[in-house]
N, C-alpha and C. Protein backbone atom coordinates (compact mmCIF):
# COMPACT_ATOMS: atom_id res chain seq x y z
N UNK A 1 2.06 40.48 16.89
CA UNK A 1 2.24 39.66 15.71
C UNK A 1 2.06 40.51 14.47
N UNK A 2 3.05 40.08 13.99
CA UNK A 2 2.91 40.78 12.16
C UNK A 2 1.50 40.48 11.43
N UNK A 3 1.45 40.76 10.00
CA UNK A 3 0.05 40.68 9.23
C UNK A 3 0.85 39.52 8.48
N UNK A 4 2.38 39.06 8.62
CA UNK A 4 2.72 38.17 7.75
C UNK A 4 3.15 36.66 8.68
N UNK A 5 3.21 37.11 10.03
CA UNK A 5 3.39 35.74 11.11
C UNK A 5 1.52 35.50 10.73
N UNK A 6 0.81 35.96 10.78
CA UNK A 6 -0.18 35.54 10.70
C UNK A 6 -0.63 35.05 9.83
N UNK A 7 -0.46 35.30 8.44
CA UNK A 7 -0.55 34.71 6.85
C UNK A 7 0.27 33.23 7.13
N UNK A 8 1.27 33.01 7.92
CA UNK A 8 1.99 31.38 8.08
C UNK A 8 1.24 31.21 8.84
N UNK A 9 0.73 31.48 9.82
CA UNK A 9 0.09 30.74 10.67
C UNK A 9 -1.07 29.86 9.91
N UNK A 10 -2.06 30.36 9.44
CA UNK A 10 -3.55 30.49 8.86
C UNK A 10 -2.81 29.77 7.72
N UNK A 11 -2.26 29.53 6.79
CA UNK A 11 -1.69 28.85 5.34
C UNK A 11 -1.08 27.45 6.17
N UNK A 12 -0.70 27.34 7.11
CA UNK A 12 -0.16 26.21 7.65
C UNK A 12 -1.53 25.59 8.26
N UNK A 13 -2.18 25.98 9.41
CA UNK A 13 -3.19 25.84 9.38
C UNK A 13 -4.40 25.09 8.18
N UNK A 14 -4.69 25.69 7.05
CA UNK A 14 -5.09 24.89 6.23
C UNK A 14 -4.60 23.85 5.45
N UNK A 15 -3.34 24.26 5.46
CA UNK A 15 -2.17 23.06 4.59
C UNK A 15 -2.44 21.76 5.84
N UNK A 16 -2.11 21.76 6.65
CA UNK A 16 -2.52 20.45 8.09
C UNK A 16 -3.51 19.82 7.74
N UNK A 17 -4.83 20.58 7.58
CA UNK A 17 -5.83 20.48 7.78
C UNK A 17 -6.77 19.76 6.87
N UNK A 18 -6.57 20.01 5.35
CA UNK A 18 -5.72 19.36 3.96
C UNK A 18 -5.77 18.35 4.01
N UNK A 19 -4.39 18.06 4.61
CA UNK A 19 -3.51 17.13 4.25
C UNK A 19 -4.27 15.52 5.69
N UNK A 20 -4.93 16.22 6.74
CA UNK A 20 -5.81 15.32 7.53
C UNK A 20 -6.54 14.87 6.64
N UNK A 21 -7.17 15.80 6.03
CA UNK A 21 -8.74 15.33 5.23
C UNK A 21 -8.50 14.37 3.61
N UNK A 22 -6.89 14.01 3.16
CA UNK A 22 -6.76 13.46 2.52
C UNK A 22 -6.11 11.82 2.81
N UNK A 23 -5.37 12.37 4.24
CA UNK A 23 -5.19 11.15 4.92
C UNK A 23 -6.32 10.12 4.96
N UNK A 24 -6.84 10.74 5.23
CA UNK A 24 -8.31 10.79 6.06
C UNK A 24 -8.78 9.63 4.45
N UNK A 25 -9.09 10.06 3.58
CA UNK A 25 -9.77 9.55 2.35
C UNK A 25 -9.05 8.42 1.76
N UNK A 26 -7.74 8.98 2.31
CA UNK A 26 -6.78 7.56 1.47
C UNK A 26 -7.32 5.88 1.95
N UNK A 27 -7.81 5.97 3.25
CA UNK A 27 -8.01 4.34 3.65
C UNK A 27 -9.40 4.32 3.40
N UNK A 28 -10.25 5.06 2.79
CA UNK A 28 -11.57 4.70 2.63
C UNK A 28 -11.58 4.07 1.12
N UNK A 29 -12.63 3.17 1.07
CA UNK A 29 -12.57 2.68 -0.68
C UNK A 29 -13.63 3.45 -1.30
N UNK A 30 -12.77 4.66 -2.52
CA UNK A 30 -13.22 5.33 -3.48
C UNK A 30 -12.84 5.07 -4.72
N UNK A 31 -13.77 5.47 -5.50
CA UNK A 31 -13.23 5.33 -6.80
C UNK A 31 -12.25 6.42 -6.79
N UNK A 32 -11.50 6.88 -8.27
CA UNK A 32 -10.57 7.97 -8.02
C UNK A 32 -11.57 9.57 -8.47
N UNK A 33 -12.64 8.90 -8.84
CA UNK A 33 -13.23 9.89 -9.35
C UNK A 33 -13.78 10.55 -8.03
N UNK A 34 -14.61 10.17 -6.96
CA UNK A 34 -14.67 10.58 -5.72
C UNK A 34 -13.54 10.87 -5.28
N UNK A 35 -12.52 10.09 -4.86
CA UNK A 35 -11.88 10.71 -3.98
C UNK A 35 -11.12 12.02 -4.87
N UNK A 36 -11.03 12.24 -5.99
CA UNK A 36 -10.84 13.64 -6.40
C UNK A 36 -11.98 14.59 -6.00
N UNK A 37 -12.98 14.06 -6.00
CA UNK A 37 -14.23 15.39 -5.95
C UNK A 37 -14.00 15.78 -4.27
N UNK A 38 -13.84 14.54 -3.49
CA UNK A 38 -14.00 15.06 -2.01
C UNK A 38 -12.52 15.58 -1.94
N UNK A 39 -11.23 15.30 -2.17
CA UNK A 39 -10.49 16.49 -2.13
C UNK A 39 -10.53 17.88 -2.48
N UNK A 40 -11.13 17.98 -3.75
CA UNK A 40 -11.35 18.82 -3.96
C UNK A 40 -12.47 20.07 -3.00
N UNK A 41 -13.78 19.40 -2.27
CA UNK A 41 -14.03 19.65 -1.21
C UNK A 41 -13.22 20.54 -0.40
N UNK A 42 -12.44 19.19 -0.50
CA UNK A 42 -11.32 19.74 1.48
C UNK A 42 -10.55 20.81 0.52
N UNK A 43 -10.36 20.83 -0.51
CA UNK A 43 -9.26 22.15 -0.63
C UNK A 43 -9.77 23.33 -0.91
N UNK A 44 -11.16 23.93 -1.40
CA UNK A 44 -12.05 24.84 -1.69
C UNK A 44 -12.82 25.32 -1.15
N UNK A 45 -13.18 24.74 0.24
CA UNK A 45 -13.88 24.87 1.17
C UNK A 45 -12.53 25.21 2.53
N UNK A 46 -12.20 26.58 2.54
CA UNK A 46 -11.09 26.84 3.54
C UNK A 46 -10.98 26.02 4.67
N UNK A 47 -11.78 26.56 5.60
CA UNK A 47 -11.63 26.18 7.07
C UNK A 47 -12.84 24.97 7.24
N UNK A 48 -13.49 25.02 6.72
CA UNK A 48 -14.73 23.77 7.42
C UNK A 48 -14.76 22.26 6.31
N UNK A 49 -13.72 22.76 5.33
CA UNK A 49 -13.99 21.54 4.31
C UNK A 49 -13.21 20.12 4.68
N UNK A 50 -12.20 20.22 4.82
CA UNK A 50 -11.61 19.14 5.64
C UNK A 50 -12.38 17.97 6.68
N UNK A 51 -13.33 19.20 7.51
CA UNK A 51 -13.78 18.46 8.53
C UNK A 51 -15.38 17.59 8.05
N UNK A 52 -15.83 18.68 7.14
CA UNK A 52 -16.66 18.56 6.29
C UNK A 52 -16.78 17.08 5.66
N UNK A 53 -15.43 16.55 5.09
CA UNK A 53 -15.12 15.57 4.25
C UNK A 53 -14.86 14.32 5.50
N UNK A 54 -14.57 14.94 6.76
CA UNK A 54 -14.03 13.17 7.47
C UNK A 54 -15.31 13.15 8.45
N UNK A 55 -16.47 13.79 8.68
CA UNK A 55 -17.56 13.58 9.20
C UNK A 55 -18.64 13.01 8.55
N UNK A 56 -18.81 13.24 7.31
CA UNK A 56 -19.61 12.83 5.92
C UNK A 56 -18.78 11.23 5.97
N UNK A 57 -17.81 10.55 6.21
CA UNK A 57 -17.31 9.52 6.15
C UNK A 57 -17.85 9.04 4.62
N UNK A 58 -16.95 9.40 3.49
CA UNK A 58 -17.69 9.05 1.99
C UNK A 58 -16.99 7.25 1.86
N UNK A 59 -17.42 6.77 1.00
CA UNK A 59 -17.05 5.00 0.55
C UNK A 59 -17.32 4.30 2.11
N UNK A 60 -16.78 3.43 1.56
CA UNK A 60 -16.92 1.93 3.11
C UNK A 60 -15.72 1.84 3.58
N UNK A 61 -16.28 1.41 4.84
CA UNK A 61 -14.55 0.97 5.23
C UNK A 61 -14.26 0.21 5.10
N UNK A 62 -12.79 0.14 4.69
CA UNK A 62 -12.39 -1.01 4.18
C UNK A 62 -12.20 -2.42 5.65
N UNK A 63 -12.01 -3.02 5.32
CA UNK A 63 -11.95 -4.65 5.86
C UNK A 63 -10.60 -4.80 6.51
N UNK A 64 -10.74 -5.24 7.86
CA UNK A 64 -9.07 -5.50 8.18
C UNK A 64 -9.41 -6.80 8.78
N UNK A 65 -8.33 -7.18 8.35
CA UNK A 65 -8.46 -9.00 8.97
C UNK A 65 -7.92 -9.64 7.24
């Protein structure tokens, strides 16, 4: 493997990973001011922030019914 198959790998990798941990925040009830800070989290924190943010489970869950 190249030094640049590996730069996609690892950038995709966190882009996924991201994009879980915002999924992830969208159905919880935050203000916007949290859910900016905990994105911000998941995006500054490389590899462990994502997971960081959906284990911490931040706001309530919301209500189904």
């Amino acid at each position: 493997m190249s030094t640049n198959t590996l730069r996609i790998i690892l950038f995709s990798y966190l882009l996924a990973s991201f994009l879980l941990a915002i999924f992830y925040l969208r159905n919880r009830n935050l203000s916007f001011g949290k859910y900016s800070l905990w994105g911000l989290l998941a995006l500054l924190v490389p590899a462990l922030g994502p997971f960081i943010v959906i284990l911490s489970r931040p706001g309530k869950r919301p209500h189904k019914g």
